[in-house]
C-alpha atoms as a PDB file:
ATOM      1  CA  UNK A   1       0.000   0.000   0.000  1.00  0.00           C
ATOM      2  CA  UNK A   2       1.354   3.732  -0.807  1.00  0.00           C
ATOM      3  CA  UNK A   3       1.319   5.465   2.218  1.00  0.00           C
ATOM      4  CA  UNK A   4       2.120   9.177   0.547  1.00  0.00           C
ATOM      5  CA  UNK A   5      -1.511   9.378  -0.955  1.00  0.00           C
ATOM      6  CA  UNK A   6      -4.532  10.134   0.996  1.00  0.00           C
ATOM      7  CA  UNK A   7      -7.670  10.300  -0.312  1.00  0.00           C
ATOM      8  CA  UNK A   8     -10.525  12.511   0.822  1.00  0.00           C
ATOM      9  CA  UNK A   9     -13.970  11.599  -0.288  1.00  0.00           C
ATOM     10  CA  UNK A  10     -16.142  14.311  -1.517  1.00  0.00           C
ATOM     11  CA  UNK A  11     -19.679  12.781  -1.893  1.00  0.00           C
ATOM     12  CA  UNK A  12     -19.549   9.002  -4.243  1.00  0.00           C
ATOM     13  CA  UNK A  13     -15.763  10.747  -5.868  1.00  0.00           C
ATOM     14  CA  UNK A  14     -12.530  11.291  -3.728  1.00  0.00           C
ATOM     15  CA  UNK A  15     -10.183  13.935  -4.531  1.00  0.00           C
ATOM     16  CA  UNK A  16      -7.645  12.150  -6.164  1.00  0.00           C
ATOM     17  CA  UNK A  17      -9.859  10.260  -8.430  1.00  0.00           C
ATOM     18  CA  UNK A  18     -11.682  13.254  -9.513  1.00  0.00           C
ATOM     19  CA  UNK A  19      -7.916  14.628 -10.135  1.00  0.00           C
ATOM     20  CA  UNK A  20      -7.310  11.470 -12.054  1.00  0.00           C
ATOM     21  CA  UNK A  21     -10.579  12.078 -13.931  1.00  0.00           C
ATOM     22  CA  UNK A  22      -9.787  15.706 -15.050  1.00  0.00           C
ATOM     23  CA  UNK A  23      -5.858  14.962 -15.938  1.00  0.00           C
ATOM     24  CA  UNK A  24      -7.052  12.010 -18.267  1.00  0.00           C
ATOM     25  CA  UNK A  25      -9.728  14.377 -19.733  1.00  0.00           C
ATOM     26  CA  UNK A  26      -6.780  17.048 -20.352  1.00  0.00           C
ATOM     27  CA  UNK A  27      -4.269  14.388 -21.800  1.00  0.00           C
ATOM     28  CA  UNK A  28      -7.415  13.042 -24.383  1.00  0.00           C
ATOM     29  CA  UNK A  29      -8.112  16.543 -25.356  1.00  0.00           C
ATOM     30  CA  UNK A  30      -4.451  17.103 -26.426  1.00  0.00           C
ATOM     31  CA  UNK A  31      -4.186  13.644 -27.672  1.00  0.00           C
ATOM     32  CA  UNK A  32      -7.502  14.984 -29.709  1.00  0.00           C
ATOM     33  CA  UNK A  33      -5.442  18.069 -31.081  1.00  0.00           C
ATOM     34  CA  UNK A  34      -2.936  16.502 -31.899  1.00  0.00           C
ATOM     35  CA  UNK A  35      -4.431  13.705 -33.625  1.00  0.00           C
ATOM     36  CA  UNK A  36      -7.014  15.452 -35.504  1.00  0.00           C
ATOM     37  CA  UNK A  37      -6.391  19.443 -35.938  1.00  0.00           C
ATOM     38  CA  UNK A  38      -9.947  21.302 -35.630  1.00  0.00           C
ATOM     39  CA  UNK A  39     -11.235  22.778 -38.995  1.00  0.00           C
ATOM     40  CA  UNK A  40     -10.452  25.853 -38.284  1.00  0.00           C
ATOM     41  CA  UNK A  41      -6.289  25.149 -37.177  1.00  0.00           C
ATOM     42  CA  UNK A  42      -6.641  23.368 -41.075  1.00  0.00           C
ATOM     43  CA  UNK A  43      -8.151  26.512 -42.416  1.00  0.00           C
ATOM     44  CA  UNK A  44      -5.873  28.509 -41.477  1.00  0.00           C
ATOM     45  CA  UNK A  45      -2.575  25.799 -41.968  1.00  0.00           C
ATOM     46  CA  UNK A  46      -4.539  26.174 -45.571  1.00  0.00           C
ATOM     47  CA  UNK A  47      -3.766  30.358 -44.968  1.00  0.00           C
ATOM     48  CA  UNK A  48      -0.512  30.201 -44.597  1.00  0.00           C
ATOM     49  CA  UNK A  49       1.080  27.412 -46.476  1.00  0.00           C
ATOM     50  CA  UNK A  50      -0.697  28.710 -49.940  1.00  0.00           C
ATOM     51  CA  UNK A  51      -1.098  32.450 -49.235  1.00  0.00           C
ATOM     52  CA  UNK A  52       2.835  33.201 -47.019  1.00  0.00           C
ATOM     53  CA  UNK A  53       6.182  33.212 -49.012  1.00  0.00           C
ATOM     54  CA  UNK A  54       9.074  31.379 -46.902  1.00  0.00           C
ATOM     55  CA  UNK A  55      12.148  33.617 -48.065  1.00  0.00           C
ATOM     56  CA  UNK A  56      10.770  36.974 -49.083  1.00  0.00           C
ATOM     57  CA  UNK A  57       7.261  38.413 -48.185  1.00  0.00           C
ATOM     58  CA  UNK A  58       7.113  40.039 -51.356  1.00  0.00           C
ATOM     59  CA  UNK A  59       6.677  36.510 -52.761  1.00  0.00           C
ATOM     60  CA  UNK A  60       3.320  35.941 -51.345  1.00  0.00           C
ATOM     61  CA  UNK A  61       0.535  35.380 -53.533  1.00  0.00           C
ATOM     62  CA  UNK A  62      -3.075  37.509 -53.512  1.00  0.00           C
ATOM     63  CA  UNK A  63      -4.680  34.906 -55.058  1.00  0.00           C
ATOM     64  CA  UNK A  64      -5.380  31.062 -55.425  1.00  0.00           C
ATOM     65  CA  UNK A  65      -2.099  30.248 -57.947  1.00  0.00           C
ATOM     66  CA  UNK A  66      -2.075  26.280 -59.096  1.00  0.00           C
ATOM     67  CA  UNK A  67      -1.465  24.118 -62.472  1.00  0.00           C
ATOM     68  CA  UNK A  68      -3.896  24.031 -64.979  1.00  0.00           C
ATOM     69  CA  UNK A  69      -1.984  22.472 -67.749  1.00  0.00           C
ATOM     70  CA  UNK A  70      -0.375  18.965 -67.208  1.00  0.00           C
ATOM     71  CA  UNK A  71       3.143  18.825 -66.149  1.00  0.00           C
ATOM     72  CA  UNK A  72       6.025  17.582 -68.389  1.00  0.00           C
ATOM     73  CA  UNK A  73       8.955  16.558 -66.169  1.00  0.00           C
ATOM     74  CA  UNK A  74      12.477  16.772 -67.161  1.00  0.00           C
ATOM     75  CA  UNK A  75      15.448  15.415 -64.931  1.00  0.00           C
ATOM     76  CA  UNK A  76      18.908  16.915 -65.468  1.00  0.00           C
ATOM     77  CA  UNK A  77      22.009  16.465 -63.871  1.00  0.00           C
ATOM     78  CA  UNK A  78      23.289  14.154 -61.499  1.00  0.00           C
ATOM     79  CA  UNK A  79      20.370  11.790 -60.851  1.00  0.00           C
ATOM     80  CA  UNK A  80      20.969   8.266 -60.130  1.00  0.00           C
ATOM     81  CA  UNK A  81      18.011   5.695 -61.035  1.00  0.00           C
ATOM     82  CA  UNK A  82      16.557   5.576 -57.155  1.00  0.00           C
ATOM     83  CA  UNK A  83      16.534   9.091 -57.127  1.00  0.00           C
ATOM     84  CA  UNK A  84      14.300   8.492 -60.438  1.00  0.00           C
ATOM     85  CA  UNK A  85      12.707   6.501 -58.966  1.00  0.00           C
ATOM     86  CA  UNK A  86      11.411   8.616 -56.147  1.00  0.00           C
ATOM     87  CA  UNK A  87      10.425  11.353 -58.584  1.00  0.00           C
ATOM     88  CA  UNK A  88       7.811   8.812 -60.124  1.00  0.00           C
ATOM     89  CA  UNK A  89       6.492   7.286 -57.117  1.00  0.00           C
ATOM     90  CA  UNK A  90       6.082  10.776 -55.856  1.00  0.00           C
ATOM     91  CA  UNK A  91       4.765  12.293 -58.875  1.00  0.00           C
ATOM     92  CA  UNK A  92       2.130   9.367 -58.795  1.00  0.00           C
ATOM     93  CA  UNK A  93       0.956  10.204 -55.554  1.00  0.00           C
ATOM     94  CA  UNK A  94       0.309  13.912 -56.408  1.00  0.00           C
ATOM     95  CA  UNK A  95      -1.831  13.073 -59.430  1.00  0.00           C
ATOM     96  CA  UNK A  96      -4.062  10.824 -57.366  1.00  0.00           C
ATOM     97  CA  UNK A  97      -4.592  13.717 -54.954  1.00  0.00           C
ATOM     98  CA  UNK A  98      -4.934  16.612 -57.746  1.00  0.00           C
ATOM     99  CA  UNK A  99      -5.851  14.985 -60.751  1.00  0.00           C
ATOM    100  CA  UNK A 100      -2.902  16.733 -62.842  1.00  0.00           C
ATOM    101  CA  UNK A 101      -1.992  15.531 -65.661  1.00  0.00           C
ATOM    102  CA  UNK A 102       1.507  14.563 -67.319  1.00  0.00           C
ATOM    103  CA  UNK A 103       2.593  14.659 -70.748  1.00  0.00           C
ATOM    104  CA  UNK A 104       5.977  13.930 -72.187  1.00  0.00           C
ATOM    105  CA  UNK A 105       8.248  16.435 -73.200  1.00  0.00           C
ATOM    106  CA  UNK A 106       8.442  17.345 -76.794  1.00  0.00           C
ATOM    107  CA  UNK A 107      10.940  19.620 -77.411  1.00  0.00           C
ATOM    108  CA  UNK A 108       9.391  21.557 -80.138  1.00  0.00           C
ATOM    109  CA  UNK A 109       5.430  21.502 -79.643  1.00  0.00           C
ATOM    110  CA  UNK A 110       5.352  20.626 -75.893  1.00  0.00           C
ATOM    111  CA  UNK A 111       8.857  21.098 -74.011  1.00  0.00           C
ATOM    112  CA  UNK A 112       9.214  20.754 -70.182  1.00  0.00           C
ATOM    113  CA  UNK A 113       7.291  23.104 -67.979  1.00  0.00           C
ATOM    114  CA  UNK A 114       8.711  21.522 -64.732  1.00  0.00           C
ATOM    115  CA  UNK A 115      12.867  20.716 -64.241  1.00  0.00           C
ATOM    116  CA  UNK A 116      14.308  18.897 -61.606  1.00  0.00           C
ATOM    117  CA  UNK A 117      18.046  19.478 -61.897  1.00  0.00           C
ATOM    118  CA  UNK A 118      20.405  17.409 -59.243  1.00  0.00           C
ATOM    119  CA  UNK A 119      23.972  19.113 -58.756  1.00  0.00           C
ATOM    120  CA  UNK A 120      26.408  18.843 -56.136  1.00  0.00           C
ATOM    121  CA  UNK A 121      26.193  21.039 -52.877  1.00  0.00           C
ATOM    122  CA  UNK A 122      28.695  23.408 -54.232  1.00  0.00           C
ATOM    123  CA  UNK A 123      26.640  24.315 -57.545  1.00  0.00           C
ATOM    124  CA  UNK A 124      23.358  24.846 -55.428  1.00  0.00           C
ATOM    125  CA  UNK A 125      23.879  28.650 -55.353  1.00  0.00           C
ATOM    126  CA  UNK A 126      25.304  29.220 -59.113  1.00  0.00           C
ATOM    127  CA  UNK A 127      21.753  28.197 -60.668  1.00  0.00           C
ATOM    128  CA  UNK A 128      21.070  30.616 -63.591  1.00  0.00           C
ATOM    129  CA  UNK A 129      17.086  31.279 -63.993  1.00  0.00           C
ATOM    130  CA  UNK A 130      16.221  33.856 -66.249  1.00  0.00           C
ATOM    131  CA  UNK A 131      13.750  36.825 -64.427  1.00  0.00           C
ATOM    132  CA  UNK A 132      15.641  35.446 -61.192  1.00  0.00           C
ATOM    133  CA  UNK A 133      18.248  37.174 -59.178  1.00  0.00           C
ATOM    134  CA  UNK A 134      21.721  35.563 -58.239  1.00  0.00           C
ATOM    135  CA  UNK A 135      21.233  37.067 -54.887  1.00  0.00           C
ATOM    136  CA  UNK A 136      17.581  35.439 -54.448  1.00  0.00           C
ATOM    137  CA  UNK A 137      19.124  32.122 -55.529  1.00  0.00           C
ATOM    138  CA  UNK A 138      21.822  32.205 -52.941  1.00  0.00           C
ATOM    139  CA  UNK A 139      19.195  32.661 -50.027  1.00  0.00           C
ATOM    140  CA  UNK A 140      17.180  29.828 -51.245  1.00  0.00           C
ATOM    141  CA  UNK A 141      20.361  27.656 -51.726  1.00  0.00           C
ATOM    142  CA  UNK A 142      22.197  28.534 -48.335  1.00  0.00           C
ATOM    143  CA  UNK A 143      20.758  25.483 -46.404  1.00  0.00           C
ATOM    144  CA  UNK A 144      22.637  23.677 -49.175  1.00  0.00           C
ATOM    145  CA  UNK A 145      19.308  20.875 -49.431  1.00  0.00           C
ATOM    146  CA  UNK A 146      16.981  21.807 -51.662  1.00  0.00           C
ATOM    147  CA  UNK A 147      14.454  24.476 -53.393  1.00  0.00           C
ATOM    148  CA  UNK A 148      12.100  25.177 -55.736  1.00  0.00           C
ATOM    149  CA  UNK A 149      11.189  28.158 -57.895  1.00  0.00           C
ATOM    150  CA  UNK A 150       7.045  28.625 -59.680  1.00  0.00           C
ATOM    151  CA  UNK A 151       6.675  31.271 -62.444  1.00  0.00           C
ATOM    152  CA  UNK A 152       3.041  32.278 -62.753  1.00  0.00           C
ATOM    153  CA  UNK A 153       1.201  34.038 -65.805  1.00  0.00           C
ATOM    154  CA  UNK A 154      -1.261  35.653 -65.142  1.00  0.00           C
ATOM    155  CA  UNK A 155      -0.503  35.575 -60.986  1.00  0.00           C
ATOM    156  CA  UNK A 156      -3.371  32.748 -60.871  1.00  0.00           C
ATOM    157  CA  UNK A 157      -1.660  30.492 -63.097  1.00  0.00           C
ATOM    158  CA  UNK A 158       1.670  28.205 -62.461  1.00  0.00           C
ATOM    159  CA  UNK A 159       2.895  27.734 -66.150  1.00  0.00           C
ATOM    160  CA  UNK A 160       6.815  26.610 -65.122  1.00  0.00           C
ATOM    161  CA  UNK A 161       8.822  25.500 -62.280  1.00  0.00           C
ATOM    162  CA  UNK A 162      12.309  24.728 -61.672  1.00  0.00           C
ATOM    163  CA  UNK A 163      13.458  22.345 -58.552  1.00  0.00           C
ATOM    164  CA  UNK A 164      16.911  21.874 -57.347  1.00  0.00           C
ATOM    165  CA  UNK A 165      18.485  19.161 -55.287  1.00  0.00           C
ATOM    166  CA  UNK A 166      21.300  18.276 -53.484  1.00  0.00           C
ATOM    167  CA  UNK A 167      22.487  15.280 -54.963  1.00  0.00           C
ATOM    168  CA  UNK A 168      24.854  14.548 -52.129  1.00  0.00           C
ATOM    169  CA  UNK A 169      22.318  13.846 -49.589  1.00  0.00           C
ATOM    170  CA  UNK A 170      21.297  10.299 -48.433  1.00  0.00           C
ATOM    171  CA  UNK A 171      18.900   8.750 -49.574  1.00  0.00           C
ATOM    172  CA  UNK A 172      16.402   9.321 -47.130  1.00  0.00           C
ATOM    173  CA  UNK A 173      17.177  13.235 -47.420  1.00  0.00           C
ATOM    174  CA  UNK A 174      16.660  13.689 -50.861  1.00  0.00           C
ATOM    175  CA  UNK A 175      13.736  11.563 -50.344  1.00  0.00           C
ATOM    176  CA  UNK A 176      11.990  13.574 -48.215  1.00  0.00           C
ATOM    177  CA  UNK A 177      13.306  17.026 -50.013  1.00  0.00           C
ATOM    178  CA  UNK A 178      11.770  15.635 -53.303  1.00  0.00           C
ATOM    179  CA  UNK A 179       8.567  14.844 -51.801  1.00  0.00           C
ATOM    180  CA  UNK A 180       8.477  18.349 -50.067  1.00  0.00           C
ATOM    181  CA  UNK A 181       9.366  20.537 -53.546  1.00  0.00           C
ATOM    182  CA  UNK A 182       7.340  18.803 -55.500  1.00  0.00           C
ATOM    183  CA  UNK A 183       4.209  18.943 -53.541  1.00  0.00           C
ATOM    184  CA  UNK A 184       5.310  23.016 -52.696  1.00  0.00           C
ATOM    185  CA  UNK A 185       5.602  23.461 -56.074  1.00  0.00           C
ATOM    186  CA  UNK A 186       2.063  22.186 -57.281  1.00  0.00           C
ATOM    187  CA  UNK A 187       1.284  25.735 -55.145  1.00  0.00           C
ATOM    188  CA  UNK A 188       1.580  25.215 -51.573  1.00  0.00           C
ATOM    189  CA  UNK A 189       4.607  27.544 -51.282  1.00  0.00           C
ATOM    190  CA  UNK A 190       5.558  28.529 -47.373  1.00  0.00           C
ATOM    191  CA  UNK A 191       6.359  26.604 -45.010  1.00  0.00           C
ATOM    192  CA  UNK A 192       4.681  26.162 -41.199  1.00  0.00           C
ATOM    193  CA  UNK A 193       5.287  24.778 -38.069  1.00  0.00           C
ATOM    194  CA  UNK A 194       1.670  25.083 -36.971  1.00  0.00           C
ATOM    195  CA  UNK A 195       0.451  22.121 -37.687  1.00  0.00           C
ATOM    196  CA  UNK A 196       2.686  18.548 -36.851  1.00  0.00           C
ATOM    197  CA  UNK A 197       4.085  16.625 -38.263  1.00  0.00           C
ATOM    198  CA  UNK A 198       4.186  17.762 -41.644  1.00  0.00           C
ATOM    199  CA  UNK A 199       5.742  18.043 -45.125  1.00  0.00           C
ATOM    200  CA  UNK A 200       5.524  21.905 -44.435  1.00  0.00           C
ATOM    201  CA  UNK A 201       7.953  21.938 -41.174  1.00  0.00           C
ATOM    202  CA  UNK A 202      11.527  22.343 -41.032  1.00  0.00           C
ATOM    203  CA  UNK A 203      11.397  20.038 -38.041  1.00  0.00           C
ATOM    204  CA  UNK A 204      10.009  17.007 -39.717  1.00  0.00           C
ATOM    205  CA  UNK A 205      11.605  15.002 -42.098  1.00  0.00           C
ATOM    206  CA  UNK A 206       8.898  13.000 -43.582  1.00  0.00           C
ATOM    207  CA  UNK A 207       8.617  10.565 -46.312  1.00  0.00           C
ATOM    208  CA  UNK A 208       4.907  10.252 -47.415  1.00  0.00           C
ATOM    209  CA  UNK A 209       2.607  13.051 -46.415  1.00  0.00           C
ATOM    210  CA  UNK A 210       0.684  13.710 -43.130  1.00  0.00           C
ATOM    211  CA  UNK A 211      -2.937  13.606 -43.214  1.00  0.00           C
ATOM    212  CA  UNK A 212      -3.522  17.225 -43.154  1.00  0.00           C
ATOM    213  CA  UNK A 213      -0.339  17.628 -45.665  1.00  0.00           C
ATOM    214  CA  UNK A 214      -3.149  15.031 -47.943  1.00  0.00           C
ATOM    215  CA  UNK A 215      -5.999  17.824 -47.035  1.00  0.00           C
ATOM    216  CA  UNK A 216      -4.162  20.585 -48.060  1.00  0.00           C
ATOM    217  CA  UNK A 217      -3.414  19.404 -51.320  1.00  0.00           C
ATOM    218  CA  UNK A 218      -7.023  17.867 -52.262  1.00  0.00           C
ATOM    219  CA  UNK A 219      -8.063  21.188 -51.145  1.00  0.00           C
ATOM    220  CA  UNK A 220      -6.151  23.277 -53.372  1.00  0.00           C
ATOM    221  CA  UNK A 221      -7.147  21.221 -56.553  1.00  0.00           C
ATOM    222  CA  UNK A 222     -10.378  20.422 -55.710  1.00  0.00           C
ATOM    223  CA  UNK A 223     -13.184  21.249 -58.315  1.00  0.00           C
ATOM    224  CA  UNK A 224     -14.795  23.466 -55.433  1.00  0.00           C
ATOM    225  CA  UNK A 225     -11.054  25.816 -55.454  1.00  0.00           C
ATOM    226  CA  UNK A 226     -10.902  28.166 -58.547  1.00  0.00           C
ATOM    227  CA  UNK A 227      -7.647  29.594 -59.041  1.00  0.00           C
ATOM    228  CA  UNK A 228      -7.747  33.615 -59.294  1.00  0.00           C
ATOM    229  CA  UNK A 229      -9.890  33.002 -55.895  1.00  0.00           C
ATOM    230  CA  UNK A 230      -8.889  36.308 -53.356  1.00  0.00           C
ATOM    231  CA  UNK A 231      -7.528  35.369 -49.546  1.00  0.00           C
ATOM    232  CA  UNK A 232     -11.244  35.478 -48.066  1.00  0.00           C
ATOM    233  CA  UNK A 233     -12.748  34.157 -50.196  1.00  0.00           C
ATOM    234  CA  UNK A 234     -10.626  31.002 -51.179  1.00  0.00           C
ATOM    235  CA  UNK A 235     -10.734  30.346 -47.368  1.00  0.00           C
ATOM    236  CA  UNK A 236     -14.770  30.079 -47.614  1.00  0.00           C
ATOM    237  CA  UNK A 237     -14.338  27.610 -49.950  1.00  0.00           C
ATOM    238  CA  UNK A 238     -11.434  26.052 -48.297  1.00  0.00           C
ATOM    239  CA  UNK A 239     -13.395  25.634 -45.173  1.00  0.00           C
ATOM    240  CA  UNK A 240     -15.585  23.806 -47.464  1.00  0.00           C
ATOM    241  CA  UNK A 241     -13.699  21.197 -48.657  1.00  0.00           C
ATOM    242  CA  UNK A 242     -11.350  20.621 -45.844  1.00  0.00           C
ATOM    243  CA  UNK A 243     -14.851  19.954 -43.506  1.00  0.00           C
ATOM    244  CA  UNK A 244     -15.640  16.986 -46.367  1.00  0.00           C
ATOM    245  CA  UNK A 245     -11.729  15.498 -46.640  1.00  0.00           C
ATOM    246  CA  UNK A 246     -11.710  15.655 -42.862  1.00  0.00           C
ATOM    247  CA  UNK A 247     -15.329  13.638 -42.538  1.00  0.00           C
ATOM    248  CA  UNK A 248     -14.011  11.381 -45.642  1.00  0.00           C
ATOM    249  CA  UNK A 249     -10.246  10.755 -44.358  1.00  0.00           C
ATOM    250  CA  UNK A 250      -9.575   8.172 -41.744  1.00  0.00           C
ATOM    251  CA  UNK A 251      -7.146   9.066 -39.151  1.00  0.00           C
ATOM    252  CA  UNK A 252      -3.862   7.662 -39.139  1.00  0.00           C
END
């Protein structure tokens, strides 16, 4: 028998059960919140990851910006076959949740609209990108990993993208920094630490995406979304269709 605890009845409930009761009530909640963020913590993870600019604030978008053309992929540089690989179990995964299309490249009638060039660490900050500053391209290569550029025409429309990787990682780095760019770059630009674990935070390294990383990115192509769609009102819609993925999507 513990001898340190007394308990003191108060009616049918003593104290230290009806302490018991309220801590376990406490630890579901955040097991809750953590588990399964509240519409409106998705709402606004749907804000800030589509709407925010991670390196320069003058890089945030006004309006809902996403494909509406199918992507044609090309790979340059140093990529070895798993890193290939990774691209097209990735890129798989994205058109299930968007329904984007992919074409191959034709140089003259169709060429590439989306690049994914590998070079070592060293080259990361000597990119050239026509329209794009060498000084811009040295802030997004300083972490020496990985990053992604979108070109938009009119501002509601992704027509290009460029994403470059560190092919000196591991494995399980470039991994995770191809699923992150490539999902970014279908127009989920900023990163966040609001909402965990996800493909959005610096402090995860994940491999597939989260569940709300899924609902972020059926949100933004659903039929529902409209590109060209101002802050407010995209996040009326949003609100929509993240309350139906969140009903439809089984926790996990």
């Amino acid at each position: 028998m513990n001898r340190g605890l007394r308990c003191f009845r108060a009616g049918n409930l003593t104290v230290a059960s009806f302490i018991a009761s309220v801590l376990l009530g406490a630890f579901a909640l955040q097991a809750q919140a953590a588990g399964r963020p509240s519409i409106d913590h998705l709402v606004g993870f749907f804000e800030t990851v589509v709407f925010g600019a991670e390196i320069d604030d003058r890089m945030k978008s006004s309006v809902v910006a996403r494909w509406t053309t199918p992507l044609r992929i090309s790979i340059k540089g140093q990529a070895s076959q798993a890193q290939i690989n990774m691209i097209r179990h990735d890129l798989a995964i994205i058109k299930k949740l968007t329904g984007v299309q992919f074409e191959k490249v034709d140089a003259s009638e169709k060429p590439e609209n989306l690049t994914i060039l590998f070079l070592p660490a060293l080259d990361l900050a000597k990119v050239k990108i026509k329209g794009v500053a060498p000084e811009y391209i040295k802030r997004l290569a300083a972490p020496l990993s990985c990053y992604f550029l979108s070109f938009k025409k009119p501002p509601d429309t992704i027509v290009r993208g460029v994403i470059v990787v560190n092919s000196q990682r591991s494995a399980e780095a470039t991994e995770h920094c191809l699923l992150e760019e490539l999902v970014q770059s279908m127009g989920l630009p900023n990163d966040t630490n609001m909402l965990r674990p996800s493909i959005f935070s610096d402090h995860d390294h994940l491999l597939a995406l989260s569940r709300s990383d899924e609902i972020l990115l059926r949100t933004l192509y659903d039929e529902r979304m409209t590109e060209g769609l101002g802050v407010a009102e995209a996040l009326v819609v949003a609100r929509r269709i993240i309350s139906d993925w969140d009903r439809r999507l089984p926790m996990r």
